[in-house]
Protein backbone atom coordinates (compact mmCIF):
# COMPACT_ATOMS: atom_id res chain seq x y z
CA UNK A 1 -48.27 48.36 -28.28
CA UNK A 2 -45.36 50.11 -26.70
CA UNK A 3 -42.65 47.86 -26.38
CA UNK A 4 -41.19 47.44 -22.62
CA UNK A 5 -37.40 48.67 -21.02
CA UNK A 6 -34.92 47.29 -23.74
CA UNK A 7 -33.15 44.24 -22.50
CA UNK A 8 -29.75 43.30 -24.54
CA UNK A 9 -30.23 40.13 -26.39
CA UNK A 10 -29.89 36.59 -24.69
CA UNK A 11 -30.78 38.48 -21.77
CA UNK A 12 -33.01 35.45 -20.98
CA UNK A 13 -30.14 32.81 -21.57
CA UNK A 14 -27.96 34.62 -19.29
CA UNK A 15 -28.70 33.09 -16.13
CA UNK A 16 -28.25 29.72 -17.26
CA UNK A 17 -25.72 29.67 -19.23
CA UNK A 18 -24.03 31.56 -16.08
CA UNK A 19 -24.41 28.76 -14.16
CA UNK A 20 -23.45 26.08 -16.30
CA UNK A 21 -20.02 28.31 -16.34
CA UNK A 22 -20.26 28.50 -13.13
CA UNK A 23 -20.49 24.78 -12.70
CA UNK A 24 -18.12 24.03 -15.41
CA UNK A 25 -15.51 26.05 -13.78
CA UNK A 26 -16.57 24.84 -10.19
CA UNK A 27 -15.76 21.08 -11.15
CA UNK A 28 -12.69 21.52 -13.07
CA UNK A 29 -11.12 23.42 -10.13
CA UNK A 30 -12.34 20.25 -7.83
CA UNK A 31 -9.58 18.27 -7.46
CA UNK A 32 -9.27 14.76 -9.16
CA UNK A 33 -7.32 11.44 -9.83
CA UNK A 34 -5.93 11.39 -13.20
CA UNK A 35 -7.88 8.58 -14.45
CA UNK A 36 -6.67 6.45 -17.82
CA UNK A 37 -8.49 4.09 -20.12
CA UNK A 38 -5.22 3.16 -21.55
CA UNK A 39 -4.84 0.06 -19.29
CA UNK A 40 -2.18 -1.67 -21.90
CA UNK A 41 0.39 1.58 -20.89
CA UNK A 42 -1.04 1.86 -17.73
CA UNK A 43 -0.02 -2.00 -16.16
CA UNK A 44 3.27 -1.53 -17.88
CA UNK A 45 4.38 1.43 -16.33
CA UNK A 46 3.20 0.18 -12.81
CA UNK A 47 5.02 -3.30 -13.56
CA UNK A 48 7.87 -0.82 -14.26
CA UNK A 49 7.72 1.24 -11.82
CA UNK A 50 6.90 -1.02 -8.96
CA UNK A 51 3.09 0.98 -7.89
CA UNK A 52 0.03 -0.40 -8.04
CA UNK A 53 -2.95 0.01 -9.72
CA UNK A 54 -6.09 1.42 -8.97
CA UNK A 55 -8.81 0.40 -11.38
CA UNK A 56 -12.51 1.88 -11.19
CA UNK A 57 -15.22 -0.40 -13.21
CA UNK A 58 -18.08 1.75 -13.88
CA UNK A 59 -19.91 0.27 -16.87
CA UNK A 60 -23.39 0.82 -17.67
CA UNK A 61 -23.96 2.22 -13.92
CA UNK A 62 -26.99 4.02 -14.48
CA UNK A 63 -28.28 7.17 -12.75
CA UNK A 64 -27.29 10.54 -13.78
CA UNK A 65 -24.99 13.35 -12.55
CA UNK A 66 -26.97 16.41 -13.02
CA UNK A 67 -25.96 19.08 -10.45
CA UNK A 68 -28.74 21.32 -9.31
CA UNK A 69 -28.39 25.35 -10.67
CA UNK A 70 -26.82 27.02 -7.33
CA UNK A 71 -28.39 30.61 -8.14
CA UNK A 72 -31.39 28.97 -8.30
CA UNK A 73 -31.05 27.52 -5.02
CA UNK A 74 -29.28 30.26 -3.63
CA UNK A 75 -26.63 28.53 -2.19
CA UNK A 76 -23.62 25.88 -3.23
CA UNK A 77 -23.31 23.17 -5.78
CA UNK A 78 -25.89 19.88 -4.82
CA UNK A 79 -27.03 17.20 -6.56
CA UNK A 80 -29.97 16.00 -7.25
CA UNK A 81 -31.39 12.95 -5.90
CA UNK A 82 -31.18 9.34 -7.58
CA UNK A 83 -27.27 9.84 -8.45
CA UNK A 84 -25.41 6.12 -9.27
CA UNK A 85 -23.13 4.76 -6.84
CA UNK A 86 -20.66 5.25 -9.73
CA UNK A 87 -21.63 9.07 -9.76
CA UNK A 88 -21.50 9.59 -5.82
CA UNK A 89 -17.77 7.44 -5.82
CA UNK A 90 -16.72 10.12 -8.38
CA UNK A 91 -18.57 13.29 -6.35
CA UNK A 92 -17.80 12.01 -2.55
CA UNK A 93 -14.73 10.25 -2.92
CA UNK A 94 -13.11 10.23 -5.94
CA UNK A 95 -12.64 13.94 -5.96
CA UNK A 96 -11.84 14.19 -2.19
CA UNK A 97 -8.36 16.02 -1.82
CA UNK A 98 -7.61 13.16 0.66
CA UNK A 99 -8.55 10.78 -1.42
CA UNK A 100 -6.27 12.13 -4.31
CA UNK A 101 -3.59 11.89 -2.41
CA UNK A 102 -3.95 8.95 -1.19
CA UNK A 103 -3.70 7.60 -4.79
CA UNK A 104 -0.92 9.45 -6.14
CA UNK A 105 1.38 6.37 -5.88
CA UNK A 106 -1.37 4.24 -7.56
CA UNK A 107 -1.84 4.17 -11.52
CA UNK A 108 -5.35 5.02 -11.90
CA UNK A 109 -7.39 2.94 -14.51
CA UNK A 110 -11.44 3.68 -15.58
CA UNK A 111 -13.14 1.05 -17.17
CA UNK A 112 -16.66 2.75 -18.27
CA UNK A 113 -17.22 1.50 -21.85
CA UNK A 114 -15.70 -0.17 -25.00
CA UNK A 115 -12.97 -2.51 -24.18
CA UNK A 116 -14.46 -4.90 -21.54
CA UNK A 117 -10.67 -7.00 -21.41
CA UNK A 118 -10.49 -5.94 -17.99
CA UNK A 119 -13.66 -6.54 -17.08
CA UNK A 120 -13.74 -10.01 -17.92
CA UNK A 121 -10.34 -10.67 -16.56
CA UNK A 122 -11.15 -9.64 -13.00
CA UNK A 123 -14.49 -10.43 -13.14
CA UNK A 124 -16.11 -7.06 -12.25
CA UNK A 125 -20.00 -7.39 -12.51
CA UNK A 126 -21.63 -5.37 -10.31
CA UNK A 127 -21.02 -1.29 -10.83
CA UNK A 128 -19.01 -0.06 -9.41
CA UNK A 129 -16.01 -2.34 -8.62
CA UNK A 130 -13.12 -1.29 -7.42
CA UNK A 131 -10.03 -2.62 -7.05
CA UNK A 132 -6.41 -2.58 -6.14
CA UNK A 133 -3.77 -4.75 -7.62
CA UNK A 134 0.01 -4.95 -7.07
CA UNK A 135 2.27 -3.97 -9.65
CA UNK A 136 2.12 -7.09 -11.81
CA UNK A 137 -1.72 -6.83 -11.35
CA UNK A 138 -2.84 -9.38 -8.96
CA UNK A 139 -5.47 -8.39 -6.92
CA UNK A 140 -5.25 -7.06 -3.62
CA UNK A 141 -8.40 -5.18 -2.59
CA UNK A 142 -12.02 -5.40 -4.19
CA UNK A 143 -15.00 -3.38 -3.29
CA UNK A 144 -18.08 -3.22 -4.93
CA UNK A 145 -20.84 -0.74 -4.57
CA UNK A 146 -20.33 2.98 -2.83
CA UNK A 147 -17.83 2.86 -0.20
CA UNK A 148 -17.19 5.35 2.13
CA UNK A 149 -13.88 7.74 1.31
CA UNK A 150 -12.62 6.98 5.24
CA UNK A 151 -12.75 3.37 3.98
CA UNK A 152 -11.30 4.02 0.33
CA UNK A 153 -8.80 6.16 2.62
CA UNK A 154 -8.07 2.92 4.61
CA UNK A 155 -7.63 0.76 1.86
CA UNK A 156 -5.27 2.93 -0.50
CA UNK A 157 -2.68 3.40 2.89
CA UNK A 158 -2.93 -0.12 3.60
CA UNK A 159 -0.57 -1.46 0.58
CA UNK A 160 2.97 -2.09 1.90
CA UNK A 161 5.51 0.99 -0.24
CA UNK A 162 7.96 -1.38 -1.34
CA UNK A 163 6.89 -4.46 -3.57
CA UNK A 164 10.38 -5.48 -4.09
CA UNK A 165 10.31 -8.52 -1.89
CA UNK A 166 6.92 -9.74 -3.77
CA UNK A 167 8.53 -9.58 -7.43
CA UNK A 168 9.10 -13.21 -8.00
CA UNK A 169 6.17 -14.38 -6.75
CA UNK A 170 4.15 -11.47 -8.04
CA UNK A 171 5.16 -12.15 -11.43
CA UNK A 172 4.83 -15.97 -11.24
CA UNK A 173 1.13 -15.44 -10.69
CA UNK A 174 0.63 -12.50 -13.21
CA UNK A 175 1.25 -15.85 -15.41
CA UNK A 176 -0.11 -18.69 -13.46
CA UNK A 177 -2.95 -16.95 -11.17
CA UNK A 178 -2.81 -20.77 -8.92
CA UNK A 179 0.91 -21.28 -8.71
CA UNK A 180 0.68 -22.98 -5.45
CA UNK A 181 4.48 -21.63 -4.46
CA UNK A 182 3.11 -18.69 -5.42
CA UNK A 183 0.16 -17.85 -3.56
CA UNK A 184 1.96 -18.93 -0.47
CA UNK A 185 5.01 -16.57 -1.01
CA UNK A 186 2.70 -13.93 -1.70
CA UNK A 187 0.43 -14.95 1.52
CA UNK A 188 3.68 -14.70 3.28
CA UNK A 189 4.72 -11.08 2.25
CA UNK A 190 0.98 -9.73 2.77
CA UNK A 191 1.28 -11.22 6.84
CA UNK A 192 4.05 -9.16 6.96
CA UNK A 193 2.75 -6.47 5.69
CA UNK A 194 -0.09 -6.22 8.17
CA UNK A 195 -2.60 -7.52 5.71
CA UNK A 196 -4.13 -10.81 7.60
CA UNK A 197 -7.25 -10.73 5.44
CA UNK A 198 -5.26 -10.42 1.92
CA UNK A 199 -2.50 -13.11 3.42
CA UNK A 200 -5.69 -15.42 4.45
CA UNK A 201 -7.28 -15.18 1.11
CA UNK A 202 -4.29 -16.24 -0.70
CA UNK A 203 -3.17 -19.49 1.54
CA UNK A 204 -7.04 -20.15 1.08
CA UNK A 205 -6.59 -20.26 -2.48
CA UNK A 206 -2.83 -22.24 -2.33
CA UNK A 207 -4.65 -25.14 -0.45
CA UNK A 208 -6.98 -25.61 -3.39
CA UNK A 209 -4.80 -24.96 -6.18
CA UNK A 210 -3.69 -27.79 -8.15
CA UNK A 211 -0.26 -28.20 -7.21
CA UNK A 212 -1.05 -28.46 -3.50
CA UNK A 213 0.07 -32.11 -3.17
CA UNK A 214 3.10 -31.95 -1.92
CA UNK A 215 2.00 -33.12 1.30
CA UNK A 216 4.58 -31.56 3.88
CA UNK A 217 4.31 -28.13 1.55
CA UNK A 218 0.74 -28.42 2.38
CA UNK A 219 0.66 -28.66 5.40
CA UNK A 220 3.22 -26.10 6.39
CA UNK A 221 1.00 -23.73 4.78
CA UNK A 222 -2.07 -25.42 6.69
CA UNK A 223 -0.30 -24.29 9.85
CA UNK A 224 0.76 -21.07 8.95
CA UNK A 225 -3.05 -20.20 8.00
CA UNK A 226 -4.63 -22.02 10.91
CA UNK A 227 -1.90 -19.51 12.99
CA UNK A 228 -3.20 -16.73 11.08
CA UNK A 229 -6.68 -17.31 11.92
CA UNK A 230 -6.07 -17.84 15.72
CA UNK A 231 -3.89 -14.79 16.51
CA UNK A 232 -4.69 -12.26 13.64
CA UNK A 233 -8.24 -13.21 12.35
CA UNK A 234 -9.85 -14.34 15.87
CA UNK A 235 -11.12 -17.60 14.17
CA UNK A 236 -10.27 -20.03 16.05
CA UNK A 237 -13.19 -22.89 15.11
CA UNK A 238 -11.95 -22.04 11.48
CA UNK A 239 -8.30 -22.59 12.53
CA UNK A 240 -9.18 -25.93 14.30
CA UNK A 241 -11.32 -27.53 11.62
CA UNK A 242 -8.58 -26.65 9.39
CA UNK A 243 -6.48 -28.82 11.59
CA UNK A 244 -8.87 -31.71 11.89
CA UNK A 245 -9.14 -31.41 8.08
CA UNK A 246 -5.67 -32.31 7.61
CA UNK A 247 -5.27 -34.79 9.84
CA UNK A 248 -8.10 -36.64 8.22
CA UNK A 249 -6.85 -36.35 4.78
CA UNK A 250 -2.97 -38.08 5.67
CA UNK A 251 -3.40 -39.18 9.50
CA UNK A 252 -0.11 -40.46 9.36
CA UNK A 253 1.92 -37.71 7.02
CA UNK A 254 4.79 -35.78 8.04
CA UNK A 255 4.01 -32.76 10.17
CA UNK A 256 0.65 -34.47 11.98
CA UNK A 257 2.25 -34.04 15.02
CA UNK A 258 2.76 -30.24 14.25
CA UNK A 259 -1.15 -29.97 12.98
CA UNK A 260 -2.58 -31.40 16.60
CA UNK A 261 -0.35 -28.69 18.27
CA UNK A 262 -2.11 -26.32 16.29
CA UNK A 263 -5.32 -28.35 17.50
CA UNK A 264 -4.74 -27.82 20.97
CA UNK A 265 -3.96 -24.05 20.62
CA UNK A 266 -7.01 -23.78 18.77
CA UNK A 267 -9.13 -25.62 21.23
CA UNK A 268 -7.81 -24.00 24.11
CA UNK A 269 -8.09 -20.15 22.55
CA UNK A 270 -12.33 -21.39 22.22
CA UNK A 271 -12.07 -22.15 25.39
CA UNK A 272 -13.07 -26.31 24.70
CA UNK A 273 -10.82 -28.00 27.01
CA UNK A 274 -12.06 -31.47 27.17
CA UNK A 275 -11.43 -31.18 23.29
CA UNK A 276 -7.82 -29.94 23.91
CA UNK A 277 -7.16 -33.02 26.23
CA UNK A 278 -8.14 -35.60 23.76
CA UNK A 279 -5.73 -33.97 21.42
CA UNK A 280 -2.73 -33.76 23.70
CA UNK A 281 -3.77 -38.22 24.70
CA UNK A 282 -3.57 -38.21 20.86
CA UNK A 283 -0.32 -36.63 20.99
CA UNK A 284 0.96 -38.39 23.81
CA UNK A 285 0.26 -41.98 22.69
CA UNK A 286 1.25 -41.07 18.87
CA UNK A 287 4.63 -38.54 18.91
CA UNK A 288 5.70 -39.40 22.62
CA UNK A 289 8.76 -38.18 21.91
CA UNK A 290 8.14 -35.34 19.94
CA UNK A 291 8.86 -31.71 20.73
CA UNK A 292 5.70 -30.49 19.74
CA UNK A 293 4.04 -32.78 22.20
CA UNK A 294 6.08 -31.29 24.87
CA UNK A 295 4.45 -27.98 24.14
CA UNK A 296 1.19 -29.09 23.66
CA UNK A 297 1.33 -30.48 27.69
CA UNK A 298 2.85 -27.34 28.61
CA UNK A 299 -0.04 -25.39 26.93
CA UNK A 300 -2.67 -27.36 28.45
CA UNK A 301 -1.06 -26.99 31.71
CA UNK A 302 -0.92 -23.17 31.39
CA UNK A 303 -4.30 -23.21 30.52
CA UNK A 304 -5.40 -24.63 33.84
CA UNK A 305 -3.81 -21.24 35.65
């Protein structure tokens, strides 16, 4: 049989083999964060350095990143259905140019197989985690799942520059993760830093930690949480049962007359005002004399206008 046109060899491996170049070359010009599985190095230099860390748990995530062949599609670079939520973090936010440079002043960490040290440490079960520690690596932020890059965006500006004021404390819990000093200092820089959620967490976890017995310690940090909740958080009925907590644990400890302040402001931002009365009779027949009484009247009077 006559044979047909001539057609150079691998003619028929030409078209794929162009577009796995073309992919290739497609996603190493896409820009990236400059990942590291060398997490010994990695919290040195940010402990060093003074940056955070950004660490990206990805183990045993499942799906598959298979991009679909543009010439066959005739048109750019998709991917196929059924991608991971690791896979879409690396292809719709990971890669982002916003993103990247968002994180240049993080140390990047991936944990994806092997080692699971830093797994374990921070607990990261579900794929993918994500989180954000400060330089001593204490975390700050966790996500888990897919999350949004205007979120991730959010997140990676959010961390205060300078983490010089934090040192001491930041390094007391890299040690001692419940350091009840600790926490507080730290809940203390994060309020000033804008972070109400991050300074919440951490008095949360001061009250409970084991060397919360100090009582007038205690309950200075009581009211600078229940404070927190009212005018940063809007939680008010959180704030107040805080309070009442308190109270009921040392009815007569130092500071009670500070705590049923904090009990009327918290009764009067819900709105309860019979509940805010009671208080300030409380007050009244209790701390007669004391200044935070005083306040508490004028409060409740202001509240009437």
């Amino acid at each position: 049989m006559p044979r047909g046109p001539h057609r150079p060899r691998g003619f028929f491996v030409g078209v794929p083999m162009l577009a796995s170049i073309f992919v290739a070359a497609t996603l190493a010009a896409a820009p990236g964060i400059p990942w590291t599985r060398d997490y010994t190095k990695a919290f040195a230099d940010a402990e060093e350095q003074r940056r955070p860390l950004l660490l990206f748990f990805r183990n045993n995530c499942g799906g598959g990143n298979i991009p679909t062949n543009p010439i066959a599609v005739g048109g750019p670079i998709e991917h196929q259905e059924g991608l991971s939520p690791c896979d879409r973090m690396q292809d719709d936010v990971w890669e982002n140019p916003a993103i990247v440079t968002a994180a240049e002043r993080y140390l990047p960490v991936i944990v994806d197989s092997g080692d699971q040290t830093l797994q374990v440490r921070y607990q990261a079960v579900r794929m993918p985690t994500t989180l954000v520690t400060d330089p001593w690596g204490n975390e700050v932020f966790r996500t888990t799942g897919y999350l949004e890059r205007d979120k991730m965006a959010r997140i990676l500006g959010a961390l205060p520059r300078d983490f010089t004021p934090l040192a001491p404390a930041g390094q007391t819990l890299k040690a001692n993760p419940i350091d009840f000093g600790a926490l507080v200092s730290a809940a203390r820089f994060y309020e000033g830093a804008s972070l109400p959620q991050v300074s919440d967490r951490l008095y949360a976890a001061a009250l409970v930690a084991p060397g919360a017995t100090d009582v007038p310690a205690r309950r200075q940090a009581v009211i600078s949480r229940g404070l927190l909740l009212m005018s940063r958080l809007n939680r008010a009925e959180e704030a107040a049962s805080l309070f009442e907590k308190e109270l009921a644990a040392a009815p007569d400890g130092p500071g009670s007359d500070a705590l049923l302040l904090g009990l009327v402001n918290a009764r009067l931002t819900q709105g309860k005002r019979k509940e805010a009365e009671a208080a300030v009779k409380q007050m009244e027949s209790r701390f007669a004399a004391s200044p935070y009484t005083a306040r508490a009247k004028e409060n409740l009077a202001g509240a009437r206008k």
